[in-house]
Protein backbone atom coordinates (compact mmCIF):
# COMPACT_ATOMS: atom_id res chain seq x y z
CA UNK A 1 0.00 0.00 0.00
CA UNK A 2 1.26 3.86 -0.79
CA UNK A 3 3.21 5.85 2.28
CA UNK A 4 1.16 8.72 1.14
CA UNK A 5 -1.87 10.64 -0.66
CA UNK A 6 -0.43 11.72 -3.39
CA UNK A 7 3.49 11.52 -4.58
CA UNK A 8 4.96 14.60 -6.21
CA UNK A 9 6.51 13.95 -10.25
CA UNK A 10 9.66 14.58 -10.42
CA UNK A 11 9.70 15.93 -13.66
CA UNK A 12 7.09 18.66 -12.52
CA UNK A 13 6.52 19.97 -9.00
CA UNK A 14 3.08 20.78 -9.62
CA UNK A 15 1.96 17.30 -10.30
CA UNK A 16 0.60 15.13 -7.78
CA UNK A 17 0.28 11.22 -8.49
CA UNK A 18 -2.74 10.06 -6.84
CA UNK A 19 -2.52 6.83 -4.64
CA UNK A 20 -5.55 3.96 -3.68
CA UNK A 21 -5.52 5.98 -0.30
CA UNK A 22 -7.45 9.02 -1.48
CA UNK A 23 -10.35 6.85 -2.64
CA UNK A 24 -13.54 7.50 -1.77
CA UNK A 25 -16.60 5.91 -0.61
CA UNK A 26 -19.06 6.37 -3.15
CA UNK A 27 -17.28 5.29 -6.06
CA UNK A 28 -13.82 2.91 -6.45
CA UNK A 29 -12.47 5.39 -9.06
CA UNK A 30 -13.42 8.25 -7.24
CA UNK A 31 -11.22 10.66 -4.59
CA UNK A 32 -12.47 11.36 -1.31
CA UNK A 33 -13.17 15.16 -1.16
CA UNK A 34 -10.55 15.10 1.97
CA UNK A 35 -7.32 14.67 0.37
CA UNK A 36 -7.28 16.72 -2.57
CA UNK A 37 -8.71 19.57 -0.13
CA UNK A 38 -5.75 19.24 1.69
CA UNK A 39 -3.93 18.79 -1.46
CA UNK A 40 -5.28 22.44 -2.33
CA UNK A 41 -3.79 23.57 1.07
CA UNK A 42 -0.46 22.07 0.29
CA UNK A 43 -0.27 24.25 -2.68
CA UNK A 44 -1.91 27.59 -1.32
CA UNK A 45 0.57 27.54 1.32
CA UNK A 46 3.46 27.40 -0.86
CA UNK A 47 1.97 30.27 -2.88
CA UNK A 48 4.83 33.09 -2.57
CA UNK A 49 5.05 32.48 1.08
CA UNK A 50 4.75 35.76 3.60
CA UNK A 51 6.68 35.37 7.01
CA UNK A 52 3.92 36.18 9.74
CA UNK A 53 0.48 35.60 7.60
CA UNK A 54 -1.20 32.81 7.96
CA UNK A 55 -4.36 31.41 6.23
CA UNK A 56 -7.90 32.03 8.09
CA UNK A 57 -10.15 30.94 5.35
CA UNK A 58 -10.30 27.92 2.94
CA UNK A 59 -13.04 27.67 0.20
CA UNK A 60 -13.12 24.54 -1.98
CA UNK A 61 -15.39 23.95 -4.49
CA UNK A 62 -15.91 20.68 -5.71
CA UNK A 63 -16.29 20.42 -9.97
CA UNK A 64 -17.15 16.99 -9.91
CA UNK A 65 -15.83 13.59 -9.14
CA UNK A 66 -12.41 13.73 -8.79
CA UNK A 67 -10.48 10.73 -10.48
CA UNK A 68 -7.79 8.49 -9.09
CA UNK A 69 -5.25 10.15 -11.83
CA UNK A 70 -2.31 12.70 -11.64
CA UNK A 71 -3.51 16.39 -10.45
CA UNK A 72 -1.79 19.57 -11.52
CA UNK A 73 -2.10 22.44 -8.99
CA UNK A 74 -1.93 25.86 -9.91
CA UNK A 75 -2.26 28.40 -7.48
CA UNK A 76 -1.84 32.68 -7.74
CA UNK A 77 -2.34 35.45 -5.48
CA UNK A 78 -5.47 36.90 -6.97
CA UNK A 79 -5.54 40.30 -4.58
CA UNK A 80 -2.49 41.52 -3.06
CA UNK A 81 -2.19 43.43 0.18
CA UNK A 82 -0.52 44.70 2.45
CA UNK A 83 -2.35 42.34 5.60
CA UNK A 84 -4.99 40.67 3.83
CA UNK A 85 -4.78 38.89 0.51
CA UNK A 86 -6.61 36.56 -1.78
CA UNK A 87 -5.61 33.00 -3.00
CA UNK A 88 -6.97 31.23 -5.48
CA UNK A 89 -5.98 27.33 -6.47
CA UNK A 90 -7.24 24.97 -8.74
CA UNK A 91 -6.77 21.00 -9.01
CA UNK A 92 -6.87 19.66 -12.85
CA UNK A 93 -6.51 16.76 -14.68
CA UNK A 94 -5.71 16.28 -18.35
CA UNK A 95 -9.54 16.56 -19.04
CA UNK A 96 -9.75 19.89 -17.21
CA UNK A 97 -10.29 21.35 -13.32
CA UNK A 98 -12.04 19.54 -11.10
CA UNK A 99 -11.30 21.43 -7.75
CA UNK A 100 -10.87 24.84 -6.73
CA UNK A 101 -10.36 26.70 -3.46
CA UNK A 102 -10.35 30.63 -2.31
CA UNK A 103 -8.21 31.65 0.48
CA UNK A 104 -7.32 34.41 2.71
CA UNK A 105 -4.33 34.91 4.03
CA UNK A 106 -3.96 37.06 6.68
CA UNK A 107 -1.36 39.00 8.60
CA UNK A 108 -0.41 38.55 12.33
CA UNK A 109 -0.46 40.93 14.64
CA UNK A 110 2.76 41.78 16.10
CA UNK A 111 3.00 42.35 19.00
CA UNK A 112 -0.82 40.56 19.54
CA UNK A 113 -3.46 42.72 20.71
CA UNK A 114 -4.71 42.44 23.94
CA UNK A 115 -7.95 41.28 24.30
CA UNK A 116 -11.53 40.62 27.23
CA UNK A 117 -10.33 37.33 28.36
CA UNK A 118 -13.97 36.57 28.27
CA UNK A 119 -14.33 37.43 24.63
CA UNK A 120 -11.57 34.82 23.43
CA UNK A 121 -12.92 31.42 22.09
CA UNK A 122 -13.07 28.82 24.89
CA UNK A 123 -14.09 25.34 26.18
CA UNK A 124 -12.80 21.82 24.99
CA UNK A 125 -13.45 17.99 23.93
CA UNK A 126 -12.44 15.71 25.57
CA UNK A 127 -9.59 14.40 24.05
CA UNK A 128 -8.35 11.29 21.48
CA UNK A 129 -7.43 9.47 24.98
CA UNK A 130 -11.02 9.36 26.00
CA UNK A 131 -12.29 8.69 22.62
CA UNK A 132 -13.28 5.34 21.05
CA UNK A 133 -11.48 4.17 17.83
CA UNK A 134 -14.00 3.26 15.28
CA UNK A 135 -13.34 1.83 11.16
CA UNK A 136 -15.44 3.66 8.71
CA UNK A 137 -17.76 1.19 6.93
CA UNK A 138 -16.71 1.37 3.62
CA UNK A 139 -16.71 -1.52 0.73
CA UNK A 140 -13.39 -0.58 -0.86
CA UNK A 141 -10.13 -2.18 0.92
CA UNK A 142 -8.38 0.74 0.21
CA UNK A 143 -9.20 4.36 0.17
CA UNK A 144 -8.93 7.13 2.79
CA UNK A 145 -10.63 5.41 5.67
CA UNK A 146 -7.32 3.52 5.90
CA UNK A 147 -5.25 6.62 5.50
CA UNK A 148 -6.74 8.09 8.90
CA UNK A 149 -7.47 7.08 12.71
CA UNK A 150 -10.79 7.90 13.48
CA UNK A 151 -11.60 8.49 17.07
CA UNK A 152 -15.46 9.10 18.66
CA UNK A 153 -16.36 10.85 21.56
CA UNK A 154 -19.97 10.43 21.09
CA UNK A 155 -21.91 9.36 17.84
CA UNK A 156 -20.64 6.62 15.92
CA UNK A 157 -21.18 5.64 12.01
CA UNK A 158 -23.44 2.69 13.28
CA UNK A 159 -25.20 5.86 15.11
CA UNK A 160 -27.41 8.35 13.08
CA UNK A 161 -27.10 11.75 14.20
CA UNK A 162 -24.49 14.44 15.60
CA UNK A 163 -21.30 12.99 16.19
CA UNK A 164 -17.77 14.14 18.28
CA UNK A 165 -14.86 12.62 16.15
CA UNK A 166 -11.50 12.92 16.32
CA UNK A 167 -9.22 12.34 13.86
CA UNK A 168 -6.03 11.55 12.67
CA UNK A 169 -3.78 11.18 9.35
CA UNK A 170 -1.52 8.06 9.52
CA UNK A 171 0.19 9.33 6.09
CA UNK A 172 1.79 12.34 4.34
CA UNK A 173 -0.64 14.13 2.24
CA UNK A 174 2.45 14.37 -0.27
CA UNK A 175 5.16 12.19 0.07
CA UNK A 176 8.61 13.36 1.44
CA UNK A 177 6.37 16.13 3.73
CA UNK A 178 4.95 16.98 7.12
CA UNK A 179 1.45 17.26 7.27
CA UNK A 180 0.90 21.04 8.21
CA UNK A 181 -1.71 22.20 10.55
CA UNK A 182 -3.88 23.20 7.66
CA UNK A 183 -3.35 20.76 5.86
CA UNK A 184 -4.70 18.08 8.46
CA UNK A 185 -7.47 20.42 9.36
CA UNK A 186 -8.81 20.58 5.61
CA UNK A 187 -8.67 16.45 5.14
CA UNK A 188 -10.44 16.26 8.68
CA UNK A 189 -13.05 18.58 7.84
CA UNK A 190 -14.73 16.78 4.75
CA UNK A 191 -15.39 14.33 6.98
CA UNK A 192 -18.19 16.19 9.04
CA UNK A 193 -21.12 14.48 6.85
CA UNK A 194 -19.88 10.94 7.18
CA UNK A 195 -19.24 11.55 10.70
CA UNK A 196 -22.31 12.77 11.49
CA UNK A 197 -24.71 11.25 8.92
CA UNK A 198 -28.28 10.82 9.58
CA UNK A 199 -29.34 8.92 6.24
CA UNK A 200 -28.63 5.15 5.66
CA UNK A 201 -25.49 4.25 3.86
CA UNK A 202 -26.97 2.17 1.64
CA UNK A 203 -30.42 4.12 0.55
CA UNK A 204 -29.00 7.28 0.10
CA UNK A 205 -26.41 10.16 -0.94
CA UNK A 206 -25.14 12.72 0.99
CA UNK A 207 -21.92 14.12 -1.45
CA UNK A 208 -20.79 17.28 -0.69
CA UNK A 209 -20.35 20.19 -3.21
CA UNK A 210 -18.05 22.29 -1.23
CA UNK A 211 -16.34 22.82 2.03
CA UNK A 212 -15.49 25.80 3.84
CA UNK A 213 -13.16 25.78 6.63
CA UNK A 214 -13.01 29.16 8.64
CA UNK A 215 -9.85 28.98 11.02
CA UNK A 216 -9.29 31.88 13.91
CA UNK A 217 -6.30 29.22 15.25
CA UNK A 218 -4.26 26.67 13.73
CA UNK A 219 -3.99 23.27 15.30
CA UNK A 220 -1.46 21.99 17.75
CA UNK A 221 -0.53 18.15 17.34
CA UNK A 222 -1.86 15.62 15.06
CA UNK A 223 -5.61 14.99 16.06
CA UNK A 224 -8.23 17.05 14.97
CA UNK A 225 -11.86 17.16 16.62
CA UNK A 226 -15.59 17.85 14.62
CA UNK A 227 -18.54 18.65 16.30
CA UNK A 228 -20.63 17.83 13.57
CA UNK A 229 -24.02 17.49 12.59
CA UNK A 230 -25.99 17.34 9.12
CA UNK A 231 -29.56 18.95 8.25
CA UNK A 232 -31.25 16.97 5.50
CA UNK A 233 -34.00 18.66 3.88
CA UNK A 234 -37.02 16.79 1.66
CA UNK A 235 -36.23 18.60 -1.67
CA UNK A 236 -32.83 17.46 -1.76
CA UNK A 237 -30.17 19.95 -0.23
CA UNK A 238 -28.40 19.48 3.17
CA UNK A 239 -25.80 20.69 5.43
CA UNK A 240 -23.05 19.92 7.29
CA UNK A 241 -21.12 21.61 10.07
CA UNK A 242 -18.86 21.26 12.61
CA UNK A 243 -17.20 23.15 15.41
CA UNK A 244 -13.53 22.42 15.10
CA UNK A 245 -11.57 21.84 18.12
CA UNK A 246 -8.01 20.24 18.79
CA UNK A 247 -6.47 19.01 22.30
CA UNK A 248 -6.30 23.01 23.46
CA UNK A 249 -9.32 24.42 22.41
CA UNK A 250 -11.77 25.60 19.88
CA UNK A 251 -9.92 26.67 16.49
CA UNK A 252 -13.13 27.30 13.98
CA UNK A 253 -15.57 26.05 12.06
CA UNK A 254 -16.41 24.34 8.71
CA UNK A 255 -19.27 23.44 6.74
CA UNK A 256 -20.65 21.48 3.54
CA UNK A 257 -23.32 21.48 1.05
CA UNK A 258 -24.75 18.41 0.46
CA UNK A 259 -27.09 17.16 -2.36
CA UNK A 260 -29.17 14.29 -1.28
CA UNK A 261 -30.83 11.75 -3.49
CA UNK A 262 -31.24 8.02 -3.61
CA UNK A 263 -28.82 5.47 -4.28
């Protein structure tokens, strides 16, 4: 089995080889949305890097399904500034983009501003230690629920309904690299619908269109905690969302769009 998500070509440094670990459950030549999302934050972060900013916003849009081929990222700063700027990053294959993400980037303040203690975000899960390790029920032997540890506080995916996960990668997102905070927080985050889903496996879809991850923190250490919960509506649209958290404290929020349909 691959070490990693994706390995970079070493002919290009833009082109990510996709491995069996960043399959999916709906589909067995489909990506789950997790790794290329984190993917997308490899490459936004290595957009001409600014000592002391530091992304607060991720928007991905998802174009489609995204095969188990080679990606090429592309990424430019779209709106320059002095503390806030703009981001923009796609994922393609030869047939054309099938992923693409807004960020903001924003600068630190130096020296950091003093703030109502009472004001600043607060409270905590209790932690990967206390949770119990579950296996995601999926029918392909390899994909990304092998690639992660998945951890529950409460919930379960035998257990409709809102769900406290932690989680975990076991591997690189690219090969030869440390997972960074935001990555890890971006491949955790598409995870808030499975984590929390409230429609049967095997009846229905739930596929998300998008996720947003909205970061006032980055994480410390490798787990990473949802709070999630999904809203299905009748006509076919749902949403996900989840209170992100790691082993200090809260650090944002995310959320998906979901369409909804039989299987």
């Amino acid at each position: 089995m691959a070490d990693a998500f994706y390995t970079p070509d070493p002919a290009n440094p833009n082109r990510f080889v996709s491995t069996e670990l960043t399959r999916g459950p709906w589909s067995p030549d489909a990506q789950h949305a997790g790794p290329p999302s984190a993917l997308l934050g490899h490459a936004i972060e290595r957009c001409e890097p600014r000592a002391g900013f530091q992304i607060g916003r991720v928007a991905v849009e998802i174009l489609g399904p995204v095969p188990l081929e080679p990606l090429m990222a592309t990424t430019r700063v779209a709106r320059p500034g002095r503390s806030v700027e703009l981001i923009e990053a796609t994922l393609s294959t030869d047939r054309g983009p099938v992923m693409r993400a807004n960020a903001w980037r924003f600068k630190l303040a130096e020296p950091e501003l003093e703030l109502p203690e009472q004001f600043l975000p607060s409270g905590i899960r209790p932690g990967p230690d206390q949770a119990t390790p579950s296996h995601f029920p999926s029918t392909q032997s390899i994909g990304f629920h092998t690639g992660i540890d998945y951890s529950f506080v409460s919930g379960s995916f035998e257990d409709p309904g809102p769900a406290i996960c932690w989680i975990r990668l076991k591997y690189p997102i690219v090969a030869g690299t440390t997972p960074s905070p935001l990555e890890r927080t971006l491949a955790a985050a598409d995870s808030g619908n499975g984590v929390s889903r409230v429609l049967d496996w095997n009846q229905y879809l739930f596929i998300n269109t998008d996720l947003t991850v909205t970061l006032h923190r980055q994480p410390v250490g490798e787990w990473v905690c949802l709070d999630a919960a999904t809203y299905p509506q009748p006509h076919g649209i749902g949403l996900a969302e989840s209170s992100l958290f790691d082993e200090k404290g809260p650090l944002g929020r995310s959320t998906q769009t979901l369409f909804l349909g039989p299987r």
